[in-house]
Protein backbone atom coordinates (compact mmCIF):
# COMPACT_ATOMS: atom_id res chain seq x y z
CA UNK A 1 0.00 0.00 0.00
CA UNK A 2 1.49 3.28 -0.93
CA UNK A 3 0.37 6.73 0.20
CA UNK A 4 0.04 9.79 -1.57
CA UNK A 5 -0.86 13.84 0.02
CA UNK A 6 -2.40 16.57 -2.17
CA UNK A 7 -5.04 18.79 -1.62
CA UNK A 8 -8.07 20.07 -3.19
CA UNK A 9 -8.66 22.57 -5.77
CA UNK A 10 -12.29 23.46 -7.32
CA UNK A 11 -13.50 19.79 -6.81
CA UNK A 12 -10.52 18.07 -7.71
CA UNK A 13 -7.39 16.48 -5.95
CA UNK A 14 -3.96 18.27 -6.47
CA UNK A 15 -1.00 15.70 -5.33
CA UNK A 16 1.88 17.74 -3.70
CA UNK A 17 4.44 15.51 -5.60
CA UNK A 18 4.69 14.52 -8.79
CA UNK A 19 3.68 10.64 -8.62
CA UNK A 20 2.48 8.45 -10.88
CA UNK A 21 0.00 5.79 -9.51
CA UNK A 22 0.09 2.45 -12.03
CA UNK A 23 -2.59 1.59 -13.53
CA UNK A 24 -5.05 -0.81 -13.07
CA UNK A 25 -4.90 0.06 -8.75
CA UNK A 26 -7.75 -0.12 -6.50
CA UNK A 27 -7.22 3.27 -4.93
CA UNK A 28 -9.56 4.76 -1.47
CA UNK A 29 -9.51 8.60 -1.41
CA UNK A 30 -9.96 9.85 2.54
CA UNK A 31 -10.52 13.46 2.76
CA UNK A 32 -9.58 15.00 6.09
CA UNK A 33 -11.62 17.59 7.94
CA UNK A 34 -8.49 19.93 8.21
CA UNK A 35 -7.67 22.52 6.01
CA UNK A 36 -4.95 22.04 3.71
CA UNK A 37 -1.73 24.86 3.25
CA UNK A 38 -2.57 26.85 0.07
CA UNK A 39 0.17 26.77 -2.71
CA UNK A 40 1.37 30.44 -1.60
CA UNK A 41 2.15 29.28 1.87
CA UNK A 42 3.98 26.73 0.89
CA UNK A 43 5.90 28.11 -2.06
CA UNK A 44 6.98 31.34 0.91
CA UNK A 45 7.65 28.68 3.71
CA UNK A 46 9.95 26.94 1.26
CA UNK A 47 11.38 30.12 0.10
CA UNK A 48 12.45 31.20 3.64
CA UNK A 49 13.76 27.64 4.33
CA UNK A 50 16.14 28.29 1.69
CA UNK A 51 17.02 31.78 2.65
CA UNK A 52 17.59 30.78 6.17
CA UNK A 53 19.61 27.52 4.67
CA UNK A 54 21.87 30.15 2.51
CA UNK A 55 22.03 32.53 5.26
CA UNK A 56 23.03 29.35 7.40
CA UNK A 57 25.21 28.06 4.99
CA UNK A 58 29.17 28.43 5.99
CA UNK A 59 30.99 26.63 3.12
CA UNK A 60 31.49 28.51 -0.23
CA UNK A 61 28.68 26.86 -2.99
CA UNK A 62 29.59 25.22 -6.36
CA UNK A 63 30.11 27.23 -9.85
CA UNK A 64 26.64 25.38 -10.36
CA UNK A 65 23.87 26.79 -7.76
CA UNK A 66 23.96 30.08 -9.49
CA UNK A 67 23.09 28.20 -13.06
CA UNK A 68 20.83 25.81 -11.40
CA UNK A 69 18.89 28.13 -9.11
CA UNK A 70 19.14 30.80 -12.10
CA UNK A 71 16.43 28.15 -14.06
CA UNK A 72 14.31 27.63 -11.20
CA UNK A 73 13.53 30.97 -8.97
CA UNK A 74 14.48 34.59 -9.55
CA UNK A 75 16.08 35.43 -6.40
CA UNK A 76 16.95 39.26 -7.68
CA UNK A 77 14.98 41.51 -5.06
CA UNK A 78 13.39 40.54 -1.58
CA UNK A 79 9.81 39.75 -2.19
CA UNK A 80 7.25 40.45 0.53
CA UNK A 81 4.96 37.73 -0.35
């Protein structure tokens, strides 16, 4: 048995991670009573992780973070989000 967390969005279910379930499974769907974290929460909660983590970090980074996080975020001004 594997499980999976997401959230829902206008009726549907949004998995947090991208997982594919194979086919042919018999799959139950529980829906808690709790509210889930909306996508903005989580996107700034992961942002300040990694600005505390950088702020944190003491050892010089690789040639590569720059490219790599250069793809991903822009990281040019302080947002207040």
């Amino acid at each position: 048995m594997e499980a999976y967390q997401g959230y829902t969005e206008n009726g549907k279910v949004i998995p947090l991670t991208d997982q594919a379930i194979p086919d042919g499974r018999r799959a139950i769907v529980t829906v808690l009573e709790e509210p889930a974290e909306s996508r903005l929460a989580r996107q700034k909660k992961a942002l300040l992780a990694l600005e505390r983590g950088l702020a944190d970090c003491t050892e010089p980074l690789p040639p590569e973070f720059d490219e790599i996080i250069a793809r991903r975020v822009n990281l040019a001004r302080k947002l207040d989000i």
